[in-house]
C-alpha atoms as a PDB file:
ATOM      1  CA  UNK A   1       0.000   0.000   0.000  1.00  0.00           C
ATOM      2  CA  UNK A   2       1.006   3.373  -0.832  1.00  0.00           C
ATOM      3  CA  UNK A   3      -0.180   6.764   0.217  1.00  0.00           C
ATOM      4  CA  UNK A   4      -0.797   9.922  -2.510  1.00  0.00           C
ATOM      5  CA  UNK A   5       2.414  11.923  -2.533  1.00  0.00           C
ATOM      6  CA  UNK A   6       0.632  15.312  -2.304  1.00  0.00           C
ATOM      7  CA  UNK A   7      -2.224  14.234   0.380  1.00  0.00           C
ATOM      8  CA  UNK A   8       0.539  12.826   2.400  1.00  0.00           C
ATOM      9  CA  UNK A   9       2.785  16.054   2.333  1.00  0.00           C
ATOM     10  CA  UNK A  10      -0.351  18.381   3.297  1.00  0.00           C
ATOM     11  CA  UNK A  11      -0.878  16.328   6.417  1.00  0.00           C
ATOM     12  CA  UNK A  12       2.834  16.443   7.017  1.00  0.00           C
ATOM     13  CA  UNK A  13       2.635  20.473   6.652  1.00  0.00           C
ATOM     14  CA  UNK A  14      -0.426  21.052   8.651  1.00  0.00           C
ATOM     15  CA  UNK A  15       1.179  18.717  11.747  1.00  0.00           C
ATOM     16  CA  UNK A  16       4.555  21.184  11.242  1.00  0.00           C
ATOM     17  CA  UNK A  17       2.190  24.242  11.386  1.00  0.00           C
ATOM     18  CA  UNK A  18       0.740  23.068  14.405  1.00  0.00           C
ATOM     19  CA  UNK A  19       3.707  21.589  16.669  1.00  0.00           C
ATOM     20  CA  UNK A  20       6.855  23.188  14.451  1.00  0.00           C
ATOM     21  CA  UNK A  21       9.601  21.369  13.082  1.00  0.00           C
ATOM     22  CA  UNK A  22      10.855  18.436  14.816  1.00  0.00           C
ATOM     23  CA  UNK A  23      14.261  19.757  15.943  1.00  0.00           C
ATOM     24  CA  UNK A  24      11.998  22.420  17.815  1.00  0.00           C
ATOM     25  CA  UNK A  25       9.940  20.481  19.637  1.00  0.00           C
ATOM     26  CA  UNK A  26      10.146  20.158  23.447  1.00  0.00           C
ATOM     27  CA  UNK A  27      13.378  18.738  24.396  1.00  0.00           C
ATOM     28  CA  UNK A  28      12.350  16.437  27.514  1.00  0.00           C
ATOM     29  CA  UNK A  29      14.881  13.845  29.944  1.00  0.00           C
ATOM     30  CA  UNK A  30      12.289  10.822  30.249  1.00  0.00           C
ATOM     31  CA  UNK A  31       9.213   9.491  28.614  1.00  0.00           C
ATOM     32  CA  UNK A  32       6.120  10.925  29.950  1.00  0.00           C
ATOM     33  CA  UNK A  33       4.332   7.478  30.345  1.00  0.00           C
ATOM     34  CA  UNK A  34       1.184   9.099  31.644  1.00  0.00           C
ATOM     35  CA  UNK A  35       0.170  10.171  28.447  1.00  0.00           C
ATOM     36  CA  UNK A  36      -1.125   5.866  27.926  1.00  0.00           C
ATOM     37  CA  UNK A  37      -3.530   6.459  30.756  1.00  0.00           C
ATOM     38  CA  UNK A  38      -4.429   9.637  33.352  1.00  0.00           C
ATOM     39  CA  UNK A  39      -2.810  10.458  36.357  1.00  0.00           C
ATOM     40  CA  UNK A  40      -3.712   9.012  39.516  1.00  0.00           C
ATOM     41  CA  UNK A  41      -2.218  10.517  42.543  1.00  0.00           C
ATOM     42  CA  UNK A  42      -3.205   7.706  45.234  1.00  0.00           C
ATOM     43  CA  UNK A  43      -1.798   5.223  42.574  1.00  0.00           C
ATOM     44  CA  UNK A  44       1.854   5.458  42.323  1.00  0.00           C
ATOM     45  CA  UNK A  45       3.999   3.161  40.697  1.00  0.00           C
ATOM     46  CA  UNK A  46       7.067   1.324  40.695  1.00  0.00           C
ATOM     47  CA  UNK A  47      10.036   1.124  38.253  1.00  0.00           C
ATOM     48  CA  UNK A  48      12.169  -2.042  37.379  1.00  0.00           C
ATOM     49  CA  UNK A  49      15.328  -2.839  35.173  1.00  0.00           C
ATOM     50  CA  UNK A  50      16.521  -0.447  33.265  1.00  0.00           C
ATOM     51  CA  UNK A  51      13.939   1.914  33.385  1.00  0.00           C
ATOM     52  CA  UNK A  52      14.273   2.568  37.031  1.00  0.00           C
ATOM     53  CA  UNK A  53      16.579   5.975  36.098  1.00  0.00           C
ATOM     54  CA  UNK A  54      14.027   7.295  33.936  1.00  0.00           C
ATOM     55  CA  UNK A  55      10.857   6.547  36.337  1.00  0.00           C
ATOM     56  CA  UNK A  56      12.097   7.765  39.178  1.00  0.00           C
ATOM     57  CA  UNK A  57      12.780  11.021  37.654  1.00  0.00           C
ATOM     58  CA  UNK A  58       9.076  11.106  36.473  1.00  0.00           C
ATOM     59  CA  UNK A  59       7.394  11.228  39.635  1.00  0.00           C
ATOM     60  CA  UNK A  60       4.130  10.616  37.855  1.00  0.00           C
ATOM     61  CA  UNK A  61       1.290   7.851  38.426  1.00  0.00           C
ATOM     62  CA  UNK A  62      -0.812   6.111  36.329  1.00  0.00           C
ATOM     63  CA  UNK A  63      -4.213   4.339  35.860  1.00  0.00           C
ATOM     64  CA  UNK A  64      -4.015   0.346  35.165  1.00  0.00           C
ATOM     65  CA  UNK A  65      -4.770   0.089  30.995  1.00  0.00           C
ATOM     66  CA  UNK A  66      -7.341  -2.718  30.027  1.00  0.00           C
ATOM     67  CA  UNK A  67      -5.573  -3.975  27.149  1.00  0.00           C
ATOM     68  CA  UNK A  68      -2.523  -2.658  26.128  1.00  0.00           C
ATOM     69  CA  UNK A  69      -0.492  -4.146  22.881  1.00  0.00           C
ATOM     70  CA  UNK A  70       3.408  -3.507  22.794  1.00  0.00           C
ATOM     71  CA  UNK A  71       4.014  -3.948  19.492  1.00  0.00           C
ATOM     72  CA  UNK A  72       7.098  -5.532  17.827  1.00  0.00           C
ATOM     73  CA  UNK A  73       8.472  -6.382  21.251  1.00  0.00           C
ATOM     74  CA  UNK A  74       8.501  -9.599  22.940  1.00  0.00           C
ATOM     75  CA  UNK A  75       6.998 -10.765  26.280  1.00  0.00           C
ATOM     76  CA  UNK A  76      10.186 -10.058  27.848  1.00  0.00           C
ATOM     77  CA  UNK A  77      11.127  -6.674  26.247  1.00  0.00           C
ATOM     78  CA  UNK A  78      12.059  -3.587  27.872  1.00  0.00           C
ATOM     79  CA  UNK A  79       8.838  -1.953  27.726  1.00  0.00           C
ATOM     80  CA  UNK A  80       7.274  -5.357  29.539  1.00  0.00           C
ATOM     81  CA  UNK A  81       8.615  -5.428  32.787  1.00  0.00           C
ATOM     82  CA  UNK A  82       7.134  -1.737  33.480  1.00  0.00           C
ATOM     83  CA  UNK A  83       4.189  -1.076  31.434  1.00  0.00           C
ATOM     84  CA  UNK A  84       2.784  -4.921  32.238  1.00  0.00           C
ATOM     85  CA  UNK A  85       2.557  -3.507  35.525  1.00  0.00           C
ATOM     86  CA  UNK A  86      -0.363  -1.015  34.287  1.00  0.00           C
ATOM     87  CA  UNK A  87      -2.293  -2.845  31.964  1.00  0.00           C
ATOM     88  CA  UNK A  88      -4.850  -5.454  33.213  1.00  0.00           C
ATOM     89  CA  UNK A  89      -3.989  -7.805  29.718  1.00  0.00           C
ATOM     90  CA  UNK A  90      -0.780  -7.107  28.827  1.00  0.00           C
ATOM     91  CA  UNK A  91      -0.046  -8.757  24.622  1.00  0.00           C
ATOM     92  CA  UNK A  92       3.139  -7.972  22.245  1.00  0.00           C
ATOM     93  CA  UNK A  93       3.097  -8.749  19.074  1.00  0.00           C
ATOM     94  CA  UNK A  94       6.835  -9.610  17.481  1.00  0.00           C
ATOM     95  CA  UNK A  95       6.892 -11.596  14.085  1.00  0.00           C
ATOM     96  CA  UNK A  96      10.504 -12.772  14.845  1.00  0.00           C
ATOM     97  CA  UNK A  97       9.957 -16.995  14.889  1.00  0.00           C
ATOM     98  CA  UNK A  98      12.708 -16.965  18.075  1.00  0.00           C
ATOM     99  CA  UNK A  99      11.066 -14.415  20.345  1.00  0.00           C
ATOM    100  CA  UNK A 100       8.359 -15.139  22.838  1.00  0.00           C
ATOM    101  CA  UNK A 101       5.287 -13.008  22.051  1.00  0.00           C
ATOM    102  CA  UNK A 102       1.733 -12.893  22.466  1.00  0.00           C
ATOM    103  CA  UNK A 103       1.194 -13.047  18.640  1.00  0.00           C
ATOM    104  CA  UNK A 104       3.453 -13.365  15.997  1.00  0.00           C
ATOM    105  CA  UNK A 105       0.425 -11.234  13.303  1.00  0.00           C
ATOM    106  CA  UNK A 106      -2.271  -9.008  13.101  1.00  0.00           C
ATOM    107  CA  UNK A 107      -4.354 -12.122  11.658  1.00  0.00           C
ATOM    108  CA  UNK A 108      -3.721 -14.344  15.065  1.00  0.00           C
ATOM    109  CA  UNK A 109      -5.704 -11.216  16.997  1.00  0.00           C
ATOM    110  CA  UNK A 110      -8.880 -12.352  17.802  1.00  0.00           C
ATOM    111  CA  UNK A 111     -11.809  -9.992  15.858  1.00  0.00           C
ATOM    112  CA  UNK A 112     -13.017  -9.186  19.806  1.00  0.00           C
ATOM    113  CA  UNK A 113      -9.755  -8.184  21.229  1.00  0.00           C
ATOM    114  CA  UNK A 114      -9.111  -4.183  20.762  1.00  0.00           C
ATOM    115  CA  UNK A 115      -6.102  -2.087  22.755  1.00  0.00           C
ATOM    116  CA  UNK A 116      -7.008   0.903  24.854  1.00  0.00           C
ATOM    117  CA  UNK A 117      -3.034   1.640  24.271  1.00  0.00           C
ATOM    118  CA  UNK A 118      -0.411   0.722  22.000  1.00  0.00           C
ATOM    119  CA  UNK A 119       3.220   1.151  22.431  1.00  0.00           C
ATOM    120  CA  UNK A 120       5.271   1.187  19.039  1.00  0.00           C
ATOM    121  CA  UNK A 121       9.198   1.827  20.329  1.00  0.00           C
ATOM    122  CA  UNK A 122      11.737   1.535  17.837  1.00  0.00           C
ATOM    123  CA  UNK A 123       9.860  -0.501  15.501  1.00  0.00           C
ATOM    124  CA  UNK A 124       8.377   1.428  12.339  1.00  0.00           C
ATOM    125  CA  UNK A 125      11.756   2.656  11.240  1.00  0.00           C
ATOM    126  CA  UNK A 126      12.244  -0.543  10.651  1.00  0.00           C
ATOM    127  CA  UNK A 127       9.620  -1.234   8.280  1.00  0.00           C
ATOM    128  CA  UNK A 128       9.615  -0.711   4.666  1.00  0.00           C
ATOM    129  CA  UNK A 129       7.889   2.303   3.155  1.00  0.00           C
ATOM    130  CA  UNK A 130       4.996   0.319   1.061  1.00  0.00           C
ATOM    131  CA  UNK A 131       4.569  -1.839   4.201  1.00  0.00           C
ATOM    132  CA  UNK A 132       4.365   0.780   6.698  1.00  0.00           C
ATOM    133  CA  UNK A 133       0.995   2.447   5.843  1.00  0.00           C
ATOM    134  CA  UNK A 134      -0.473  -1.290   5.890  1.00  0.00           C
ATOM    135  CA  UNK A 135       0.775  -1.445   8.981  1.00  0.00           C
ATOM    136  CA  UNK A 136      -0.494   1.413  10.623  1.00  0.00           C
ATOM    137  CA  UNK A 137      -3.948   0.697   9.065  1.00  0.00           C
ATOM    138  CA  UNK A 138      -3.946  -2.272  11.142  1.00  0.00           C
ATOM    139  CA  UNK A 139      -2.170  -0.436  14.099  1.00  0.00           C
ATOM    140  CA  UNK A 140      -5.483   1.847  13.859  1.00  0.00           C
ATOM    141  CA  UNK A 141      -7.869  -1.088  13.410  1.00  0.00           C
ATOM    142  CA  UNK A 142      -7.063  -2.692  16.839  1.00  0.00           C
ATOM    143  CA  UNK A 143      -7.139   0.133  18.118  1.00  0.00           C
ATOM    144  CA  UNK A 144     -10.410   1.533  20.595  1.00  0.00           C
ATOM    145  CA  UNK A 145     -11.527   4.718  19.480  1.00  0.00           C
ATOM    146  CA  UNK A 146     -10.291   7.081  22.189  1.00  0.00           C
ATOM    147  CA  UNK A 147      -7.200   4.403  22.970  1.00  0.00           C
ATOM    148  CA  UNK A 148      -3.748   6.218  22.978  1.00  0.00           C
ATOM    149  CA  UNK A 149      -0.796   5.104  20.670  1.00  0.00           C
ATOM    150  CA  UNK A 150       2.904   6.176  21.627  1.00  0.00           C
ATOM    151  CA  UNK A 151       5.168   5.633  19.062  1.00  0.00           C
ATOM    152  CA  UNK A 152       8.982   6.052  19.786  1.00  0.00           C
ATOM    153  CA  UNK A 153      11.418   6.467  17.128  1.00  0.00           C
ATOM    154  CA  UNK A 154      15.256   7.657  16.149  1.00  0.00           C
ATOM    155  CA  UNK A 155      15.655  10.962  16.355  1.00  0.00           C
ATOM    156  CA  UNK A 156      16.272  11.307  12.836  1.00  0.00           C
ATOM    157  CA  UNK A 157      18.003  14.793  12.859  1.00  0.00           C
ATOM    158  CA  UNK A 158      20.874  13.025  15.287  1.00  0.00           C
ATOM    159  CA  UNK A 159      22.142  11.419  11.937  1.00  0.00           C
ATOM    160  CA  UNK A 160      25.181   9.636  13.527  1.00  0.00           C
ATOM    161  CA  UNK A 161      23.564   7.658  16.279  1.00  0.00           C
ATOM    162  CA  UNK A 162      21.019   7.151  13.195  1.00  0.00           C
ATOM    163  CA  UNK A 163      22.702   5.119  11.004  1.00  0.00           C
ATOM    164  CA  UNK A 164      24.517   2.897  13.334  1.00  0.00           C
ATOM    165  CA  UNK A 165      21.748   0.947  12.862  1.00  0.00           C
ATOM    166  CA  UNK A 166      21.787  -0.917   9.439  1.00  0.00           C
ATOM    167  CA  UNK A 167      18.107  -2.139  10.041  1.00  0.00           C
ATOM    168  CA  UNK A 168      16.928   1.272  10.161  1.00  0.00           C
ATOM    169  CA  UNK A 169      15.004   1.708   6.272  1.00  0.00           C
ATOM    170  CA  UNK A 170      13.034   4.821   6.918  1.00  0.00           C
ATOM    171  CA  UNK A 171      14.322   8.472   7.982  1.00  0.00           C
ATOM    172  CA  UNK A 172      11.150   9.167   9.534  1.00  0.00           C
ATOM    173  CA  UNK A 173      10.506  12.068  11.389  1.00  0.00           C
ATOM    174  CA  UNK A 174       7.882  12.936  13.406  1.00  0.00           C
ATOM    175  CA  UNK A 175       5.544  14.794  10.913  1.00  0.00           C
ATOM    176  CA  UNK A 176       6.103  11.381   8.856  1.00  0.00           C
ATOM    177  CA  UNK A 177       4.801   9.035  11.440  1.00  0.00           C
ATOM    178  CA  UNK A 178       1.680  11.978  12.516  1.00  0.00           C
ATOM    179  CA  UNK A 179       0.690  12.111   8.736  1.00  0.00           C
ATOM    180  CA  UNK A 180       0.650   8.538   8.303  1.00  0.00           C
ATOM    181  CA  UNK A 181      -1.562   7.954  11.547  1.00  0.00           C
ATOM    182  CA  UNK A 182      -3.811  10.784  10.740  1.00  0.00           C
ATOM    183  CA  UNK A 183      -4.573   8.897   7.188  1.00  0.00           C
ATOM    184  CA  UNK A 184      -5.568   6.135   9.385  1.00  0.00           C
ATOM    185  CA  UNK A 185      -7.937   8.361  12.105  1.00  0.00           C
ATOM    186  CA  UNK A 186      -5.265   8.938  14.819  1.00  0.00           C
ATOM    187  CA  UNK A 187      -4.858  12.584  15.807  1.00  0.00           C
ATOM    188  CA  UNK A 188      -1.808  13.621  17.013  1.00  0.00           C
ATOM    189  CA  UNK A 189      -1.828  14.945  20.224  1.00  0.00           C
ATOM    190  CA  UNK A 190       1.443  15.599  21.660  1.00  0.00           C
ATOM    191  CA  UNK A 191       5.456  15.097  20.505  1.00  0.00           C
ATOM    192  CA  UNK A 192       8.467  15.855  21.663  1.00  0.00           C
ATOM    193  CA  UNK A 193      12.025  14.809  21.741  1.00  0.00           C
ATOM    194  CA  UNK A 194      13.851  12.796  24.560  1.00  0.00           C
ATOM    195  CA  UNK A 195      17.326  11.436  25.658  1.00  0.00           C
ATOM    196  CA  UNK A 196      17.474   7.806  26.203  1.00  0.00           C
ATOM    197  CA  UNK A 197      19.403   8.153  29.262  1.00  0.00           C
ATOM    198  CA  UNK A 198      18.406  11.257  31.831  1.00  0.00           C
ATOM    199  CA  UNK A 199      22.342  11.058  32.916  1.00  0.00           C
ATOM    200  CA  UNK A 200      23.105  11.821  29.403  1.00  0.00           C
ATOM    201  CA  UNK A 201      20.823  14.653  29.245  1.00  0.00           C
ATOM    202  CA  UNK A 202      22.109  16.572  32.507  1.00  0.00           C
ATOM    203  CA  UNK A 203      25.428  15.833  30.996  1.00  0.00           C
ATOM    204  CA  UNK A 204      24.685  17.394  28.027  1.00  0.00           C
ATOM    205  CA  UNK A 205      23.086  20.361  29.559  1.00  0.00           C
ATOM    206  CA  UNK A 206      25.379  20.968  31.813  1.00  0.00           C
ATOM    207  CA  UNK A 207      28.619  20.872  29.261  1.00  0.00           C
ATOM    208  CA  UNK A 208      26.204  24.027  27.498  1.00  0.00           C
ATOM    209  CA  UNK A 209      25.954  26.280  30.886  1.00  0.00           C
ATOM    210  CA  UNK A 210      29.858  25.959  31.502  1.00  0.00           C
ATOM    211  CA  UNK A 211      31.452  25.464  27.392  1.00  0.00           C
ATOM    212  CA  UNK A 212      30.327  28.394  25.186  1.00  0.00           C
ATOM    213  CA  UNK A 213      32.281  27.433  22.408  1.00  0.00           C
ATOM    214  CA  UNK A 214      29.904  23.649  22.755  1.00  0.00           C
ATOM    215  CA  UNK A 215      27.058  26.097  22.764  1.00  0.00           C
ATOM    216  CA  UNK A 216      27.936  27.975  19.501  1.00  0.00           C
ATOM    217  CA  UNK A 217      28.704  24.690  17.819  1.00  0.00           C
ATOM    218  CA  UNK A 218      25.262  23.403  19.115  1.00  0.00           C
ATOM    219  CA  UNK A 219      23.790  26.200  17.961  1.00  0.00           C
ATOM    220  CA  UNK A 220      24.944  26.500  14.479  1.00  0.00           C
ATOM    221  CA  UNK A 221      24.526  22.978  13.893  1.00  0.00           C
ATOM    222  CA  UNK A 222      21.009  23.226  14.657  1.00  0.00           C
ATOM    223  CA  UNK A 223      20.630  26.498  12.745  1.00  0.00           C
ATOM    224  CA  UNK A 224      22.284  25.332   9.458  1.00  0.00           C
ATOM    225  CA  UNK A 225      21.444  21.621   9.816  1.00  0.00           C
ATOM    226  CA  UNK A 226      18.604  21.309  11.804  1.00  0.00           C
ATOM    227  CA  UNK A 227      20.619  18.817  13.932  1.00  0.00           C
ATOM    228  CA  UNK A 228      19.658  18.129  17.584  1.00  0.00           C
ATOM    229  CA  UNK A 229      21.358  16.224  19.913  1.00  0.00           C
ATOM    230  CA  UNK A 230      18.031  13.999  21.366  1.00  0.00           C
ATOM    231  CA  UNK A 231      18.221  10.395  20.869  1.00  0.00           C
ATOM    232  CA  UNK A 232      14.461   9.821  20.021  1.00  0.00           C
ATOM    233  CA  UNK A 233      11.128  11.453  19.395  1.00  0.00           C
ATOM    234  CA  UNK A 234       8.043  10.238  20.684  1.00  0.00           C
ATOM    235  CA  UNK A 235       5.060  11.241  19.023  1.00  0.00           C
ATOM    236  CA  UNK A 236       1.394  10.517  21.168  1.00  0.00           C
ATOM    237  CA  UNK A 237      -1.662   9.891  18.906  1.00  0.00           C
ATOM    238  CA  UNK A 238      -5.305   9.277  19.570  1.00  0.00           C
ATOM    239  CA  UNK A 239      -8.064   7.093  17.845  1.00  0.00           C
ATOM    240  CA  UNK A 240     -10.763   9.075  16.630  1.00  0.00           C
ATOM    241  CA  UNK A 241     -14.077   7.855  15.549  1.00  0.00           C
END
């Protein structure tokens, strides 16, 4: 499946019009989690594995999620051991034949079953470009209208870290990934760029307070290049009727 060149760059524009270009967009240390599910302040929760550094530098709660699909991860991914936590039925769905997963396809989801959230990290990058609006189609059909997707990706305009990754076969950017999920009836909602590691991002902004010669280079880099130094952006869509 493919999507018409010119509808697909007007929904691209109109998503830059309203949130700006990518490298613009708020520049943040951690996932903001609560955006799968409201805040609950008599509910707090607790962090395991890796993600410990990043939750506990939240400080945020969260609602348990009825269904929630983690897709292209397996049961014992990273996003498992924490978001399993708030989700009632916790599913992935990985097509790799060695990794254990709830489902290996769309097709093996029961017609019944549909996700009040869906976690995409560091998958559709991977995916070709004539597969990936099939994908999201089916993305959108599991999902409940009013259910939250959270898509992660590479941030793209950090081309080094990029292309260390030879399985990477789309430069997406955020406006990309919005247009495609607004073709399929998810609104974005929020998006904004993170670090993958907090320490990294302290780092970082402390080397700009005390190196002004790092800040110019920063600067023009971003100014000529529209490079920026965030790992990821995570863009936060809705299912609309």
């Amino acid at each position: 499946m493919s999507l018409p060149y010119r509808d697909f760059n007007d929904r691209c524009i109109k998503i830059r019009n309203k949130f700006g270009e990518q490298q613009d967009l708020e520049f943040s240390k951690y996932i903001d989690w609560s955006a799968m599910s409201p805040r609950e302040e008599d509910h707090p929760y607790t962090s395991t594995g890796g993600l410990r550094e990043v939750t506990d530098q939240a400080n945020f709660y969260l609602n348990s999620i009825d269904n929630l699909l983690d897709f292209g991860a397996s049961s014992s991914g990273t996003h498992g051991g924490f978001m399993r936590q708030f989700s009632l039925n916790y599913h992935t769905l990985d097509n790799d034949p060695d990794s254990e997963s709830s489902f290996k396809s769309f097709e093996e989801i029961p017609e019944d079953l549909k996700f009040n959230g869906i976690i995409a990290s560091h998958v559709l990058e991977h995916i070709g470009r004539d597969a990936l609006p099939g994908v999201v189609e089916k993305l959108s059909h599991v999902l409940v209208e009013n259910g939250i997707i959270l898509a992660i990706i590479p941030n793209v305009y950090n081309w080094p870290r990029f292309i260390r990754d030879m399985d990477h076969k789309l430069p997406l950017d955020y406006a990309h990934v919005g247009a495609m999920f607004s073709t399929f009836n998810i609104e974005i909602i929020d998006s904004y760029l993170v670090m993958r590691n907090p320490k990294s991002f302290t780092r970082f902004s402390n080397d700009l307070e005390n190196d002004s010669t790092k800040t110019y280079l920063v600067s023009f880099l971003h100014t000529m290049y529209g490079m920026h130094p965030a790992a990821d952006a995570v863009i936060v869509g809705i299912k609309r009727g």
